[in-house]
N, C-alpha and C. Protein backbone atom coordinates (compact mmCIF):
# COMPACT_ATOMS: atom_id res chain seq x y z
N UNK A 1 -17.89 205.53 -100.01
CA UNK A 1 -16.48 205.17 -100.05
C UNK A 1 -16.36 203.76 -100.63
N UNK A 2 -15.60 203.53 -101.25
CA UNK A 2 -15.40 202.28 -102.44
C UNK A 2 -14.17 201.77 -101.84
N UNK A 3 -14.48 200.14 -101.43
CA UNK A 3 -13.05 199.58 -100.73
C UNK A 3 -12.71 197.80 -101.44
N UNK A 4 -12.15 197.51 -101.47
CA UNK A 4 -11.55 196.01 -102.15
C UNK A 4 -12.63 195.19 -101.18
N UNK A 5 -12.55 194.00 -101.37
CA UNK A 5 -13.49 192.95 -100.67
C UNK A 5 -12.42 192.91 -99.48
N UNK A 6 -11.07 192.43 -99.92
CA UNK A 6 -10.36 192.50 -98.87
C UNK A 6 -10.05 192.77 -97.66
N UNK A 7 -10.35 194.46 -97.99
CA UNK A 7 -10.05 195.69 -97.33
C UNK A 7 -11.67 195.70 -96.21
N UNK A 8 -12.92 195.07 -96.58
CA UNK A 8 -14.16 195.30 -96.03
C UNK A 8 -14.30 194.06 -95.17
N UNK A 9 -12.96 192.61 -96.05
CA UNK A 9 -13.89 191.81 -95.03
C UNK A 9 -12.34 191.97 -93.78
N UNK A 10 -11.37 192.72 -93.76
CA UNK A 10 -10.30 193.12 -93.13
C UNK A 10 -10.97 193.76 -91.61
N UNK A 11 -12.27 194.40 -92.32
CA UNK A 11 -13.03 195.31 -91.24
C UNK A 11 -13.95 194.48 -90.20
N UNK A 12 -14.55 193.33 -91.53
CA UNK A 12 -15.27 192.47 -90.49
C UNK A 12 -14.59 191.42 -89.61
N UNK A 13 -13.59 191.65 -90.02
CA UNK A 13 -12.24 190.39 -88.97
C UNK A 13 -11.66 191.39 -87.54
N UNK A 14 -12.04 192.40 -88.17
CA UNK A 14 -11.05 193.60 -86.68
C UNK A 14 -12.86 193.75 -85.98
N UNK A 15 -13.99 194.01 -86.46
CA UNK A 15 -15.07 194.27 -85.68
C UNK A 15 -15.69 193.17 -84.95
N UNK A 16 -15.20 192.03 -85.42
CA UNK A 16 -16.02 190.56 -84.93
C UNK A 16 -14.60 190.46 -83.74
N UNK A 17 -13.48 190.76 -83.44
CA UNK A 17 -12.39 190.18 -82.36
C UNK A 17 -13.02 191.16 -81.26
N UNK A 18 -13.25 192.75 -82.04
CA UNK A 18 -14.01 193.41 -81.04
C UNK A 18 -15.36 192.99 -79.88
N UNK A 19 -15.81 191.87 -80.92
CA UNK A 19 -17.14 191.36 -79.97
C UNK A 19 -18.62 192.20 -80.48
N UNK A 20 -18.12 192.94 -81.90
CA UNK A 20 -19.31 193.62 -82.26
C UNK A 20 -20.48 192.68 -83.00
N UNK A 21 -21.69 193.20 -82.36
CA UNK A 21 -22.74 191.91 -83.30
C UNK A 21 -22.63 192.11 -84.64
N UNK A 22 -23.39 191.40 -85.46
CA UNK A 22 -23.53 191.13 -87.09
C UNK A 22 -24.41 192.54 -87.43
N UNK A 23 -25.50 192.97 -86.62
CA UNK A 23 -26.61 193.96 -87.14
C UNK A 23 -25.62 195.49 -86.60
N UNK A 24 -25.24 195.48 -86.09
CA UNK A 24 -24.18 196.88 -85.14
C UNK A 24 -23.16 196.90 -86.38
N UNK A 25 -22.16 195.53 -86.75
CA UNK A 25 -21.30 195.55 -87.66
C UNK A 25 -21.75 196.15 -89.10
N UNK A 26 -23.07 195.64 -89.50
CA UNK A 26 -23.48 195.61 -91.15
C UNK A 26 -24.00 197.37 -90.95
N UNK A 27 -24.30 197.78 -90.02
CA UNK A 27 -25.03 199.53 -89.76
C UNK A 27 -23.73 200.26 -90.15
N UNK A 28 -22.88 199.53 -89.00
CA UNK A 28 -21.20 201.04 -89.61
C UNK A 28 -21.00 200.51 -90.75
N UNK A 29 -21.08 199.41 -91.22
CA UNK A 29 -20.25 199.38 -92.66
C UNK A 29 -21.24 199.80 -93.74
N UNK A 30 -22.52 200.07 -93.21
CA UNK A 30 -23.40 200.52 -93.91
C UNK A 30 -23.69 202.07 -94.26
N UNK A 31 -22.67 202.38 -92.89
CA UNK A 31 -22.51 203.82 -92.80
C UNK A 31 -21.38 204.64 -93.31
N UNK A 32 -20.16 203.63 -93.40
CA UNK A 32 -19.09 203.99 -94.16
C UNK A 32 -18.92 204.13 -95.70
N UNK A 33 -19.29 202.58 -96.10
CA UNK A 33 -19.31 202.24 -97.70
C UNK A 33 -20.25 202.66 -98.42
N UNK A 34 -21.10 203.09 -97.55
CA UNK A 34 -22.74 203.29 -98.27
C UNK A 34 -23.34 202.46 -99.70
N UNK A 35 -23.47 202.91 -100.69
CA UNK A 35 -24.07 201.12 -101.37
C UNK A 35 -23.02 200.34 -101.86
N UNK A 36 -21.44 200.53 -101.33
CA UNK A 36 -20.45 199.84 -101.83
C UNK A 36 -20.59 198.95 -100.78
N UNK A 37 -21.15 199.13 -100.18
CA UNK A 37 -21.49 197.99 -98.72
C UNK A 37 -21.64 196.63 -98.47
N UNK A 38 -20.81 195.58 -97.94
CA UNK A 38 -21.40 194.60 -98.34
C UNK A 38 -23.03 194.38 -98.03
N UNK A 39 -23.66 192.83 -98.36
CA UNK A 39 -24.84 193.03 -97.84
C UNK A 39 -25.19 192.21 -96.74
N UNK A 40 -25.80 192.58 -95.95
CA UNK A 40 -26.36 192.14 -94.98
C UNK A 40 -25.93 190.49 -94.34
N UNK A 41 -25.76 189.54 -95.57
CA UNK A 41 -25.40 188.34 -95.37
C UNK A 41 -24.39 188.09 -95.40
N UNK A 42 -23.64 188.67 -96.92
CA UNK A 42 -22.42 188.60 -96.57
C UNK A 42 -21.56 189.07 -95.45
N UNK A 43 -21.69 189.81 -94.53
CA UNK A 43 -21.21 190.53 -93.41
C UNK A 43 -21.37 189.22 -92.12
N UNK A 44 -22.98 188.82 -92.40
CA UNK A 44 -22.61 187.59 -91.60
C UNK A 44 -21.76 186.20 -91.20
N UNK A 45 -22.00 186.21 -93.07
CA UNK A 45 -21.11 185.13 -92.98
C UNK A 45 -19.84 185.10 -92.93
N UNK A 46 -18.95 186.46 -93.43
CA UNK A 46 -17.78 186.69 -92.98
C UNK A 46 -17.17 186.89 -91.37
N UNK A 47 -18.13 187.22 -90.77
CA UNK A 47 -18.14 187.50 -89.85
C UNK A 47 -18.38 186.47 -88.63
N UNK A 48 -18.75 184.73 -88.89
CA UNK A 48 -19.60 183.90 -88.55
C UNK A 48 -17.76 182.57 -88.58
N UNK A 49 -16.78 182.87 -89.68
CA UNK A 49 -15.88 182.38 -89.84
C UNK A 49 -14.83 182.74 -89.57
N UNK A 50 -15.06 184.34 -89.12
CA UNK A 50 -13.92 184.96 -88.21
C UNK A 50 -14.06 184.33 -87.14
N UNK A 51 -15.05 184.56 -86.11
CA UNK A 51 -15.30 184.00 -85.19
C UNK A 51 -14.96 182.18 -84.79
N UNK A 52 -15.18 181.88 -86.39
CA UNK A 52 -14.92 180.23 -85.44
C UNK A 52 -13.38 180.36 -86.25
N UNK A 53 -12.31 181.20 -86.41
CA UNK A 53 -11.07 181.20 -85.95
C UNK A 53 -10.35 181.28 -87.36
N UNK A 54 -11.02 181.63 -88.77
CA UNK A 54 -11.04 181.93 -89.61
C UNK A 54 -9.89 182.91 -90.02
N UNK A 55 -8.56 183.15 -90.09
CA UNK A 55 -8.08 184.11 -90.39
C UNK A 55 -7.62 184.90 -91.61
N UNK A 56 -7.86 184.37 -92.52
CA UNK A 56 -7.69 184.45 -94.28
C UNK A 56 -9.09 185.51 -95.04
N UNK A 57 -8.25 186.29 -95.42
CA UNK A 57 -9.39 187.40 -96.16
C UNK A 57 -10.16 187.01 -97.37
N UNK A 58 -9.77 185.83 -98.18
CA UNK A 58 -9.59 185.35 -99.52
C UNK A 58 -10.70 184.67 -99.47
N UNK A 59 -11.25 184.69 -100.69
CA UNK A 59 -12.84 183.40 -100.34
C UNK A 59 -11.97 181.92 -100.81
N UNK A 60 -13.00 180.96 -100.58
CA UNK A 60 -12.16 179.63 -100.34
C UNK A 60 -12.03 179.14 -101.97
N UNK A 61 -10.92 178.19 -102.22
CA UNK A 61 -10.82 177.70 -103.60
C UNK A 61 -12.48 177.24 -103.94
N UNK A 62 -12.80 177.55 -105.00
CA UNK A 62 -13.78 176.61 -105.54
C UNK A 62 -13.43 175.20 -106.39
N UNK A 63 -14.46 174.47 -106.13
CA UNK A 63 -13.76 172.87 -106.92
C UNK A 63 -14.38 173.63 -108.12
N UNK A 64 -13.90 172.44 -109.53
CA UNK A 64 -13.94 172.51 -110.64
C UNK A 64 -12.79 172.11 -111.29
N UNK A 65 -12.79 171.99 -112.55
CA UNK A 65 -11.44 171.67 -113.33
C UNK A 65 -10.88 172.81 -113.28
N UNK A 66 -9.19 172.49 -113.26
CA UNK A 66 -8.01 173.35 -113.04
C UNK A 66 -7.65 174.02 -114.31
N UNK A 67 -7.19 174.87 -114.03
CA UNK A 67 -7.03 175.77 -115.17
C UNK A 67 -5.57 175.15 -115.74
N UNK A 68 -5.69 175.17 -116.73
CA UNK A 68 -4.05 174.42 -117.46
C UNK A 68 -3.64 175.13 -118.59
N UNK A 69 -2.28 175.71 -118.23
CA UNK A 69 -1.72 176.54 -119.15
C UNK A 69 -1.52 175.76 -120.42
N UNK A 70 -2.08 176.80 -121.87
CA UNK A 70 -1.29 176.11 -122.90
C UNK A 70 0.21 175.92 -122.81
N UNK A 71 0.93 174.71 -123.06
CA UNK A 71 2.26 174.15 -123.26
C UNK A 71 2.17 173.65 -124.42
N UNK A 72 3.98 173.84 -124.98
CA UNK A 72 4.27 173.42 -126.19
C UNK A 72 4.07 171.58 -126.46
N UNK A 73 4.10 171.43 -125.24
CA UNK A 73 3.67 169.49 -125.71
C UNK A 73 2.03 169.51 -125.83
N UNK A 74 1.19 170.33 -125.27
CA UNK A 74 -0.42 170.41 -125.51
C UNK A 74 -0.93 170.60 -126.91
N UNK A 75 0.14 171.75 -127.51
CA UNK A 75 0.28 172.00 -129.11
C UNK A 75 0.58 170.57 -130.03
N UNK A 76 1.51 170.32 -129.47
CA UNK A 76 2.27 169.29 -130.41
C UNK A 76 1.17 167.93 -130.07
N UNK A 77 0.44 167.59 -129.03
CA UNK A 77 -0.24 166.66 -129.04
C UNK A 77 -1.28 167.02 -129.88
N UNK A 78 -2.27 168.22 -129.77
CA UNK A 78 -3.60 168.42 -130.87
C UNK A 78 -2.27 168.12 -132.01
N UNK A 79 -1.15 168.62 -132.68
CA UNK A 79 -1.24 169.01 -133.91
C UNK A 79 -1.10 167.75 -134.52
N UNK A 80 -0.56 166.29 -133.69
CA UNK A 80 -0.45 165.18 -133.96
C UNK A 80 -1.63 164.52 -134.34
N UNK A 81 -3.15 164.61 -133.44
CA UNK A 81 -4.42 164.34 -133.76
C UNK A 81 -4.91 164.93 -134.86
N UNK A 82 -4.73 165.42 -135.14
CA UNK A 82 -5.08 166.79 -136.45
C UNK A 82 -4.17 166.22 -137.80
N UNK A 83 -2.86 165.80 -137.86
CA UNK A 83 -1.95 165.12 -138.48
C UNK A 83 -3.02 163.85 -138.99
N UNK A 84 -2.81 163.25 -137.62
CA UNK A 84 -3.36 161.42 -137.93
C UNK A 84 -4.59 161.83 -138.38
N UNK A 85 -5.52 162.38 -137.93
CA UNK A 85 -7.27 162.15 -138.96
C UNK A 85 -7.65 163.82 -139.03
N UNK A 86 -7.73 164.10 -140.29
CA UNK A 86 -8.35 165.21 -140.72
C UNK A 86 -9.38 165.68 -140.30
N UNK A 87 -10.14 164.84 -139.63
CA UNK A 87 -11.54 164.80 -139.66
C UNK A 87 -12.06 165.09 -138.57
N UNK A 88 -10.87 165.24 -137.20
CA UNK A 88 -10.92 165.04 -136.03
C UNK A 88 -11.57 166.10 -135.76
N UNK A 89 -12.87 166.30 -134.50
CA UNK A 89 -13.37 167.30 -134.17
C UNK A 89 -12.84 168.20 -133.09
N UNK A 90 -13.28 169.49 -132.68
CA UNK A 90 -12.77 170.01 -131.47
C UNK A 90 -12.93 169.30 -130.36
N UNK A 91 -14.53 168.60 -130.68
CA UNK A 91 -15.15 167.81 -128.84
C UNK A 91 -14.62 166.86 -128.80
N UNK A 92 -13.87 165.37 -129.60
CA UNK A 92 -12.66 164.59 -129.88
C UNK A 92 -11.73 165.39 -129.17
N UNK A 93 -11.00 166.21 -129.83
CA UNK A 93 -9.92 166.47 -128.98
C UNK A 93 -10.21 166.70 -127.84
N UNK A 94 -10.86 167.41 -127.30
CA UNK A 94 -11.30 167.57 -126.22
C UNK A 94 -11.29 166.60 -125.01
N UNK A 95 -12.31 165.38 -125.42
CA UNK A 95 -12.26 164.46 -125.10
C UNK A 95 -10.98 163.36 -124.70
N UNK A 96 -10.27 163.44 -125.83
CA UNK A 96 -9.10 162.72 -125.82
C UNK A 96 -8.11 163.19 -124.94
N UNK A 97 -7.94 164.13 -124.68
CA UNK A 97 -6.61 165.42 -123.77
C UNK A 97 -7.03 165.31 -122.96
N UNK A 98 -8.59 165.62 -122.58
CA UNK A 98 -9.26 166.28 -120.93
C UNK A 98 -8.61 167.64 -121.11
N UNK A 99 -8.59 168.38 -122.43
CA UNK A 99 -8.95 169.86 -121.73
C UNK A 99 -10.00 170.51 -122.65
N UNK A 100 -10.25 171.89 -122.18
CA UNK A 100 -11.31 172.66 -122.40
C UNK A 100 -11.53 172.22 -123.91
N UNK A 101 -13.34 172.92 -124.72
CA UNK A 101 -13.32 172.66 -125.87
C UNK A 101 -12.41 174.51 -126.20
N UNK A 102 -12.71 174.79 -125.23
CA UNK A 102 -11.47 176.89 -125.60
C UNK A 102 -10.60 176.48 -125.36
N UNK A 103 -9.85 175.87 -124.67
CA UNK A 103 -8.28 175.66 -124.62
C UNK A 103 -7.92 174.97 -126.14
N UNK A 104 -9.07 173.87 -126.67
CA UNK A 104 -9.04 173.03 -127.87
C UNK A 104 -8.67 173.92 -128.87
N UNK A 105 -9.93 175.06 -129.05
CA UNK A 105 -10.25 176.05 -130.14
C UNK A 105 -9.15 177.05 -130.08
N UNK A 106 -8.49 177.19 -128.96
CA UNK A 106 -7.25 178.72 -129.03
C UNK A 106 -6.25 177.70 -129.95
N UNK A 107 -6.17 176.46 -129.12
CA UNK A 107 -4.90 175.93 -129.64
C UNK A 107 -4.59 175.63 -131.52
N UNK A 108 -6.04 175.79 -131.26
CA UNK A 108 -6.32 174.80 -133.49
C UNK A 108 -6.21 176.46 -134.02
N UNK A 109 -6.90 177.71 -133.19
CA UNK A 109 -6.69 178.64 -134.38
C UNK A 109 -5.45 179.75 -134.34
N UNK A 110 -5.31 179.81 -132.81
CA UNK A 110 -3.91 180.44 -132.44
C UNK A 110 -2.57 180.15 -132.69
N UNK A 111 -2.30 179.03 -132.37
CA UNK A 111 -1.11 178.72 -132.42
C UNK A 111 -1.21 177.42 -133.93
N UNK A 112 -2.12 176.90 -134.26
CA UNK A 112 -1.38 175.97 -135.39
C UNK A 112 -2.26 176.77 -136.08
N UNK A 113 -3.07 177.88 -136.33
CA UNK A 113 -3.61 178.59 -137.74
C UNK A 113 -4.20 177.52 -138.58
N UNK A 114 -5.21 176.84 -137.49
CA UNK A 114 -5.94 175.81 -138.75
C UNK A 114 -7.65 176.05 -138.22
C-alpha cells in the first residue's frame, strides 16, 4: 500500500500518543506499506519528536538561500548591467544582485533573449 509521507508520519503521531514502541510501530507499518515503508530510522525519529510534543507532519525548513521569484525590477536591473558593459559575465551578475548563476542565465536568455 503506497501512502504520502504525511499520511505515514500521521500514523507515527497517532501510534507514538498510543504509547506504542519504535520496533512494534516500524513491524505494523512494515506490515501495512510493505516496501513503501518508511525505514526503520526514519520511524524513529518521527516518532522520537512526536513524543517530545512535536505536532506538525511537515519536515522542518532547511537553511540555505531563499528562493526569489523573477521580478520585473530583477530584469530591468541585469538588463541595465548588460546595457553599461557588454562584457559583463553571468558570475558578475551574479555576484552583484546575490542571486542564483540560473536565476542569472533564465533571466539573460528568457526574458531579455540575449
Amino acid at each position: 500500500m503506497q501512502a504520502s509521507k504525511k499520511e505515514q508520519r500521521g500514523v507515527i503521531r497517532f501510534l507514538a500518543a498510543e504509547g506504542v514502541g519504535g520496533r512494534e510501530m516500524y513491524r505494523r507499518m512494515k506490515a501495512v506499506y510493505g516496501e513503501y515503508s518508511p525505514s526503520r530510522s526514519t520511524v524513529a525519529e518521527w516518532r522520537k519528536r512526536f513524543l517530545e510534543g512535536c505536532e506538525l507532519l511537515e519536515d522542518d525548513a532547511r537553511p540555505g538561500q531563499a528562493n526569489r521569484v523573477i521580478t520585473a525590477e530583477m530584469i530591468a536591473e541585469v538588463h541595465d548591467l548588460v546595457l553599461n558593459n557588454h562584457r559583463v559575465t553571468v558570475h558578475e551578475i551574479h555576484r552583484l544582485l546575490g542571486i542564483s548563476v540560473g536565476t542569472t542565465r533564465t533571466i539573460m536568455h528568457q526574458h531579455l533573449k540575449i
